[in-house]
C-alpha atoms as a PDB file:
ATOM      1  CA  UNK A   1      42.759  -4.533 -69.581  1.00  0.00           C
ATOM      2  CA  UNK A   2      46.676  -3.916 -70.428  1.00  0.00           C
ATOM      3  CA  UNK A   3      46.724  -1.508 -67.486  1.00  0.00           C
ATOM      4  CA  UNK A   4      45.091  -4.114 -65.150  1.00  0.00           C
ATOM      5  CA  UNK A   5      47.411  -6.744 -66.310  1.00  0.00           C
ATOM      6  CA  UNK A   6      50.244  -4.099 -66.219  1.00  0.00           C
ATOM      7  CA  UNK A   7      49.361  -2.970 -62.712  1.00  0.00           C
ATOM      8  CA  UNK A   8      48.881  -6.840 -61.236  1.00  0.00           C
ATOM      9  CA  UNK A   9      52.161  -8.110 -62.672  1.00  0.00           C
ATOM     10  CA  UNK A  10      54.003  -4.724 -61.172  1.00  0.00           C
ATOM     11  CA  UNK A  11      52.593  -5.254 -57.832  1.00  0.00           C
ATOM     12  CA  UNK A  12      53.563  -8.870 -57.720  1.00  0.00           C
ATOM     13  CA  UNK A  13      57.056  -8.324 -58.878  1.00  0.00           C
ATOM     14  CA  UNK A  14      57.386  -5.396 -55.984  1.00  0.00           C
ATOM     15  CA  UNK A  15      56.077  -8.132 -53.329  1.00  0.00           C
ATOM     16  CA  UNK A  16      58.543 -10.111 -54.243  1.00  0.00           C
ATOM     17  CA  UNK A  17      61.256  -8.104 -54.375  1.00  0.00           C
ATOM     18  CA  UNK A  18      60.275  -6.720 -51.040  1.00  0.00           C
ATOM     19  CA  UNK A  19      59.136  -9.644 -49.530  1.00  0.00           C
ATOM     20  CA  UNK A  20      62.698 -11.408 -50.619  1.00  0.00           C
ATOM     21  CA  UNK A  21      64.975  -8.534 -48.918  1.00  0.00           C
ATOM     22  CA  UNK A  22      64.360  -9.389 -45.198  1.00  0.00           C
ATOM     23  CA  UNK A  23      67.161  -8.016 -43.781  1.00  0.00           C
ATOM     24  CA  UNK A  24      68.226  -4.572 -42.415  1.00  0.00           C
ATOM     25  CA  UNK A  25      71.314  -2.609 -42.958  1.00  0.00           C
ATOM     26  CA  UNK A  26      73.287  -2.551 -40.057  1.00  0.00           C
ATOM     27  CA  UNK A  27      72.414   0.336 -37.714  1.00  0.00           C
ATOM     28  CA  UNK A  28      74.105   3.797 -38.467  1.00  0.00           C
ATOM     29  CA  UNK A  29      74.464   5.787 -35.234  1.00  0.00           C
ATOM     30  CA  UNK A  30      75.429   9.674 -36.281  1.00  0.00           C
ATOM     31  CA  UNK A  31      76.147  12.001 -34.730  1.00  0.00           C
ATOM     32  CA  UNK A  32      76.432  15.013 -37.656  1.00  0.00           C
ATOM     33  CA  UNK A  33      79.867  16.961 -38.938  1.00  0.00           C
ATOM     34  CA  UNK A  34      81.365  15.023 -35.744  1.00  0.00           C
ATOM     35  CA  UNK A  35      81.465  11.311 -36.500  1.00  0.00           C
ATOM     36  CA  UNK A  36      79.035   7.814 -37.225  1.00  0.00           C
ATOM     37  CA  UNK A  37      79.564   4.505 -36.583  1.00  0.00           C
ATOM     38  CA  UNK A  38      77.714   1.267 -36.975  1.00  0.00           C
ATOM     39  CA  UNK A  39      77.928  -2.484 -35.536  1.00  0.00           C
ATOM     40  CA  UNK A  40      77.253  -5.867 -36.765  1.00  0.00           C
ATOM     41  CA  UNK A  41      73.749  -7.393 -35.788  1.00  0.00           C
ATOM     42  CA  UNK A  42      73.780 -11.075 -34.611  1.00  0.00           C
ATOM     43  CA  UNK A  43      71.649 -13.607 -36.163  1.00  0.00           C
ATOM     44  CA  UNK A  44      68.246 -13.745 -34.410  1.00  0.00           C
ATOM     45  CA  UNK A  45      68.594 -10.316 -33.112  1.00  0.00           C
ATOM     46  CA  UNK A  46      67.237  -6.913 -33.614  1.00  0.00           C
ATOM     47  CA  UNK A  47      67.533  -3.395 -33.369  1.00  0.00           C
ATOM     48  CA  UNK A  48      65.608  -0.086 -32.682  1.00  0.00           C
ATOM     49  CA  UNK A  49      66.646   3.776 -32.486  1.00  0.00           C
ATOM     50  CA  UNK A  50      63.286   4.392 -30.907  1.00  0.00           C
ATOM     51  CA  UNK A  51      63.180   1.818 -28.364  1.00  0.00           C
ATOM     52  CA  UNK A  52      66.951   3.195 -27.432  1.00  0.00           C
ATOM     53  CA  UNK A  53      65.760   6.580 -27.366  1.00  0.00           C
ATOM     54  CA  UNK A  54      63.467   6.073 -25.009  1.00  0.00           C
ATOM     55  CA  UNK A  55      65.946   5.694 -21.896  1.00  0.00           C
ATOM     56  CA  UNK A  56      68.189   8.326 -23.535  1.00  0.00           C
ATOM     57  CA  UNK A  57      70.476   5.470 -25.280  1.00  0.00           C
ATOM     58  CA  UNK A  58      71.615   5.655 -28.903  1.00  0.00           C
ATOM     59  CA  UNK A  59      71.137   2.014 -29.948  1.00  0.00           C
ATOM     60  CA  UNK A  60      69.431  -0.885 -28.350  1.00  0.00           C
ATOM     61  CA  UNK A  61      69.381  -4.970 -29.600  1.00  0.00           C
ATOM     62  CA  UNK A  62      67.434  -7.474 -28.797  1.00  0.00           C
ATOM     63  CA  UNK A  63      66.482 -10.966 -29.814  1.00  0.00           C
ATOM     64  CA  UNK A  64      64.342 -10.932 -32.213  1.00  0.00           C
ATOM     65  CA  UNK A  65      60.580 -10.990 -31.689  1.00  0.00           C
ATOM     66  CA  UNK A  66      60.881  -9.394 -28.303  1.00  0.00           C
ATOM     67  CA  UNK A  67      62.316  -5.765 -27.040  1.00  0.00           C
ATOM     68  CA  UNK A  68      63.543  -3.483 -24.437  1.00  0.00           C
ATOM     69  CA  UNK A  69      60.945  -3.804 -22.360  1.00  0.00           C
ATOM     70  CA  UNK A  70      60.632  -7.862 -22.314  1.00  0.00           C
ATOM     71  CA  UNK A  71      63.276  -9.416 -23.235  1.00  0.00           C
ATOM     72  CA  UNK A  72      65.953 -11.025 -20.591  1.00  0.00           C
ATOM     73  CA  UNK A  73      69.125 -10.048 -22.193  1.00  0.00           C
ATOM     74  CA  UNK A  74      69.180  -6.720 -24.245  1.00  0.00           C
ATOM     75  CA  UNK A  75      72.632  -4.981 -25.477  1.00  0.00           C
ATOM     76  CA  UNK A  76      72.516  -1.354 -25.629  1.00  0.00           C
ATOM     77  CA  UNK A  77      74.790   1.696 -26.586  1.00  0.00           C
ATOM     78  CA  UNK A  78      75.674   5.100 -25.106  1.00  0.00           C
ATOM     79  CA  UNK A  79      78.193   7.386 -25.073  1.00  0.00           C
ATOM     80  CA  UNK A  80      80.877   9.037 -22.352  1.00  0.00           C
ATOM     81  CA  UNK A  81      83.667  11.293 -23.003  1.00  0.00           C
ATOM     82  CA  UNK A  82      87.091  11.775 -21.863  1.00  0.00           C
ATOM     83  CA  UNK A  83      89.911   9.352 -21.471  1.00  0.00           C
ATOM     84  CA  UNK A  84      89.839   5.660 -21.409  1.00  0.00           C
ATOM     85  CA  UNK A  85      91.011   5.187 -18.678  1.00  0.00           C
ATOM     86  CA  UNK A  86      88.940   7.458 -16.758  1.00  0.00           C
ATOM     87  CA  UNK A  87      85.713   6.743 -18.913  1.00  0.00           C
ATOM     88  CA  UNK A  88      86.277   2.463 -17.336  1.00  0.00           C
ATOM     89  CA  UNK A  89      86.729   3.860 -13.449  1.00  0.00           C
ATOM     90  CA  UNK A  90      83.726   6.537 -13.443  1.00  0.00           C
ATOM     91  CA  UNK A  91      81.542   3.863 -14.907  1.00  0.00           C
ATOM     92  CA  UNK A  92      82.201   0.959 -12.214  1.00  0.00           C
ATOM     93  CA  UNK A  93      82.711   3.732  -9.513  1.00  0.00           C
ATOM     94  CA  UNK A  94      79.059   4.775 -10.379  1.00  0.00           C
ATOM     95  CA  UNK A  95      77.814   1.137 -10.716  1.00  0.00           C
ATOM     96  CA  UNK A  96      79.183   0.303  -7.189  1.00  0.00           C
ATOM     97  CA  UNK A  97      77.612   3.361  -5.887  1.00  0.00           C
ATOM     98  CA  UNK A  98      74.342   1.942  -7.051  1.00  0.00           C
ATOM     99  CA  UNK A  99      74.969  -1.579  -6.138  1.00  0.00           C
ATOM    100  CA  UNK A 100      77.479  -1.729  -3.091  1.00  0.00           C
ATOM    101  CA  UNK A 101      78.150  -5.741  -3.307  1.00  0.00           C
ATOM    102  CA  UNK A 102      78.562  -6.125  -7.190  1.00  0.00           C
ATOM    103  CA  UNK A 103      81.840  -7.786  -8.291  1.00  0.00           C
ATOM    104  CA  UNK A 104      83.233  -6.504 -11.318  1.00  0.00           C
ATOM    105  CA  UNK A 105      85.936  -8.757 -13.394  1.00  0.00           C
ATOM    106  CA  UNK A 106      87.946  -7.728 -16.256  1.00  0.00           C
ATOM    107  CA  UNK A 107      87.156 -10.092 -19.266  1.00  0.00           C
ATOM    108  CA  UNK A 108      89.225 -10.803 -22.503  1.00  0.00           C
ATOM    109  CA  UNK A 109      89.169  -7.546 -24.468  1.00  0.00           C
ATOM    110  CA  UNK A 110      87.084  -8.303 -27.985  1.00  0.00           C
ATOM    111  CA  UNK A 111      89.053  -8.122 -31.135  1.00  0.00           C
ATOM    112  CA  UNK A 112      87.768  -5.273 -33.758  1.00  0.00           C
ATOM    113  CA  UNK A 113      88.709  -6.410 -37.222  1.00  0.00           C
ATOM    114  CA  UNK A 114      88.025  -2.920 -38.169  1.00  0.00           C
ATOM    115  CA  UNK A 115      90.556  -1.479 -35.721  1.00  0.00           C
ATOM    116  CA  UNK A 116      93.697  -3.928 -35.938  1.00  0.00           C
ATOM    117  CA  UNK A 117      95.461  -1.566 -33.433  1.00  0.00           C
ATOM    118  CA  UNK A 118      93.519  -1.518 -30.596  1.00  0.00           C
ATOM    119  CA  UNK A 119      90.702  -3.543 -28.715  1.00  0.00           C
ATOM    120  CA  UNK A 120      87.573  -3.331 -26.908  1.00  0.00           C
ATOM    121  CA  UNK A 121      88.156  -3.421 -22.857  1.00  0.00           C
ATOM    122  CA  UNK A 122      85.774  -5.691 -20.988  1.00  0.00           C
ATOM    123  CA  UNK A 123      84.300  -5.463 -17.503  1.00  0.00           C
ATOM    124  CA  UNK A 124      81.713  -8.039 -16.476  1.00  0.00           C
ATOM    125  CA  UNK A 125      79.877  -7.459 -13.351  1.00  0.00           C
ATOM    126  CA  UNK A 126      77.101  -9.743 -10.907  1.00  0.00           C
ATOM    127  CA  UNK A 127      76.236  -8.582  -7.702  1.00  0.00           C
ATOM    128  CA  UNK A 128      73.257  -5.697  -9.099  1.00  0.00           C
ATOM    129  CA  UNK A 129      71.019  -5.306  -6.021  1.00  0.00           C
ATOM    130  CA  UNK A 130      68.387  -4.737  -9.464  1.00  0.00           C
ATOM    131  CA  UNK A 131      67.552  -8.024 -10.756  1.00  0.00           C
ATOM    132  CA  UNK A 132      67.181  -6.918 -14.210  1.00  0.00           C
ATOM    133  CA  UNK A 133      71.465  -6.958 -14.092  1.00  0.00           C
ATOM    134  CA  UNK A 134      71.714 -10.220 -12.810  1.00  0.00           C
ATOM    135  CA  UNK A 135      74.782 -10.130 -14.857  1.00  0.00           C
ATOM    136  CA  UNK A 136      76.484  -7.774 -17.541  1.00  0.00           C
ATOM    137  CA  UNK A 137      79.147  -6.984 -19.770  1.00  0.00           C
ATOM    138  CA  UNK A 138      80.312  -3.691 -20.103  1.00  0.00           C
ATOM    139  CA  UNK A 139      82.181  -3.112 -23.516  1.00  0.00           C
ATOM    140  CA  UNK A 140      84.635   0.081 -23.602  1.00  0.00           C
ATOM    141  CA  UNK A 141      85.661   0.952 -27.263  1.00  0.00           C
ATOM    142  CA  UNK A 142      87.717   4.098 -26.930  1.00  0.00           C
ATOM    143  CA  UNK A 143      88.100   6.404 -30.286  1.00  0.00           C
ATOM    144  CA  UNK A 144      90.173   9.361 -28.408  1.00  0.00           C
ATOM    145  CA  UNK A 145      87.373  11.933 -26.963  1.00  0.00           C
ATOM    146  CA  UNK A 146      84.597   9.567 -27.291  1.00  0.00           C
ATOM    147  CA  UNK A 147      84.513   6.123 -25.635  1.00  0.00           C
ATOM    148  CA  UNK A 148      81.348   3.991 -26.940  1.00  0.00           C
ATOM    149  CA  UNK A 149      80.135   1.873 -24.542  1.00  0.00           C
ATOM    150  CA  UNK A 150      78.181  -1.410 -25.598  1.00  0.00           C
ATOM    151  CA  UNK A 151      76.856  -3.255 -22.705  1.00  0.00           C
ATOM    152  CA  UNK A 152      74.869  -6.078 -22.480  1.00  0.00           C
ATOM    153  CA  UNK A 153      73.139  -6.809 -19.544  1.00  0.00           C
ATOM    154  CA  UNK A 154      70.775 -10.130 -18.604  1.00  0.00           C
ATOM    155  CA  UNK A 155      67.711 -10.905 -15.845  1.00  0.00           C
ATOM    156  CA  UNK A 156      68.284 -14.307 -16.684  1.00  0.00           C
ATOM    157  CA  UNK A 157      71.658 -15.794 -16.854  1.00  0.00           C
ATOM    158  CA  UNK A 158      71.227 -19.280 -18.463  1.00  0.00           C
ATOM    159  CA  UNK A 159      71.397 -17.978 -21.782  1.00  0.00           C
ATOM    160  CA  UNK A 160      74.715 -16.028 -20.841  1.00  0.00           C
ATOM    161  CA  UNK A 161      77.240 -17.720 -22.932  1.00  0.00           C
ATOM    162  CA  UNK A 162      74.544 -17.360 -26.751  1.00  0.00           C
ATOM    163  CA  UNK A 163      73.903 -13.886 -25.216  1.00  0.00           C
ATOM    164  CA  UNK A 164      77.827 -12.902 -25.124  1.00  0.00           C
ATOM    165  CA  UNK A 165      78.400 -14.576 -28.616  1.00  0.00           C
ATOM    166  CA  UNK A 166      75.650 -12.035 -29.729  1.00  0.00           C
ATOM    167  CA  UNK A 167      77.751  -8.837 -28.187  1.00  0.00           C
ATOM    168  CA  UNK A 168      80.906 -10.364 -29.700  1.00  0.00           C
ATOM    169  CA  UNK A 169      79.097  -9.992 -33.136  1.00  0.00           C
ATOM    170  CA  UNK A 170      78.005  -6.822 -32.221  1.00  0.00           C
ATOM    171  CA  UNK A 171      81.021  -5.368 -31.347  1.00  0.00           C
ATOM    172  CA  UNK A 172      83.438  -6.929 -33.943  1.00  0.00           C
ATOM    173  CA  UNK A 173      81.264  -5.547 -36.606  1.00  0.00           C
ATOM    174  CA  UNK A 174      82.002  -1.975 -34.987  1.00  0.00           C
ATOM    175  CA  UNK A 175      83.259   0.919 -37.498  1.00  0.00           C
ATOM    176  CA  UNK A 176      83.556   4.333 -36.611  1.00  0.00           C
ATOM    177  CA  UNK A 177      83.826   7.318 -38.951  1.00  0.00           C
ATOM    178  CA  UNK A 178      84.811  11.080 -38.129  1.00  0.00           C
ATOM    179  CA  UNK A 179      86.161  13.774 -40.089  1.00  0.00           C
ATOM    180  CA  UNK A 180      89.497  12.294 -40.633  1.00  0.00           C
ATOM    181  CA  UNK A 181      88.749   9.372 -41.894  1.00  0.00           C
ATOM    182  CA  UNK A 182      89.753   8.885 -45.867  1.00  0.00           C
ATOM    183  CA  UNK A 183      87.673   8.593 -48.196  1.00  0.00           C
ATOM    184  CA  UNK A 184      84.312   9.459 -46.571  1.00  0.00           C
ATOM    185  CA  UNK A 185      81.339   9.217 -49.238  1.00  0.00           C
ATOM    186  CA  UNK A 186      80.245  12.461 -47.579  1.00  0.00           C
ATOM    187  CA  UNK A 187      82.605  14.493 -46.234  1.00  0.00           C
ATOM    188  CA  UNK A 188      82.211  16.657 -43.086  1.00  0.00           C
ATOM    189  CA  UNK A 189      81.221  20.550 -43.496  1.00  0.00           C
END
């Protein structure tokens, strides 16, 4: 009877405690012995690794409840390499080669409280002859060899302006780790 009593009061106290912690850690992309780096996740949003993987992405959000394939404003993360300057053109260069007509504006870069020094380069572009990018923000942050880019893109541009305070969240709660950086609680091999 202890053991019964034992076992029942355990598995309500786990419940709890796991029914009480709703929310995720913020997402860790790695990539290992080379560098990480993680965002912050807006409220009402969500994220998946698998769902990312799936169109060869490292990290997709979306509001939560829906997902990549349903939901009309996603923000999504991949990687390019070189300069930044050269990462910005090749990515519009091959957007207008998809899309002829689309207008691309530079926005107001986003502040990253995490890097003081520099800031995340904007391009926001309408004009996608697909109408799942009726409109999108392309988010450059450049950390020398590697430029992450965090875009979000829309079908339905009503909810643009909650949908850019989202990326804003996203993006100012960027930190990214490599071998250099002090104090890593593991270090690089």
């Amino acid at each position: 009877m202890k053991n019964i009593i034992f076992a029942s009061t355990f598995l309500i106290c786990l419940c709890m405690i796991g029914c009480a912690h709703t929310s995720k850690p913020p997402p860790l992309v790695l990539e290992p012995n080379k560098y990480s780096y993680t965002f912050g996740v807006p409220n009402g949003w969500d994220f998946s690794f698998e769902q990312a993987y799936e169109f060869g992405l490292r990290l997709v959000f979306f509001p939560r409840g829906g997902n990549i394939h349903v939901s009309n404003s996603i923000i999504y993360v991949k990687e390019t390499q070189g300069n930044l300057s050269s990462a910005i053109d090749r990515v519009m260069s091959n957007a207008k080669d998809h899309s002829p007509y689309l207008r691309i504006e530079i926005s107001p870069s986003i502040q990253i409280p995490a890097m003081p020094n520099a800031s995340a380069q904007v391009r926001t572009l309408t004009g996608s002859k697909d109408p799942r990018q009726a409109m999108e923000a392309l988010v450059f942050i450049d950390h020398g060899e590697t430029i992450v880019l965090v875009v979000l893109t829309t079908k339905n541009t009503a909810d643009w302006q909650k949908d850019y305070k989202a990326l804003e969240t996203v993006v100012a709660g960027h930190r990214y780790f490599d071998c250099n950086t002090p104090n890593l609680a593991v270090p690089c091999r």
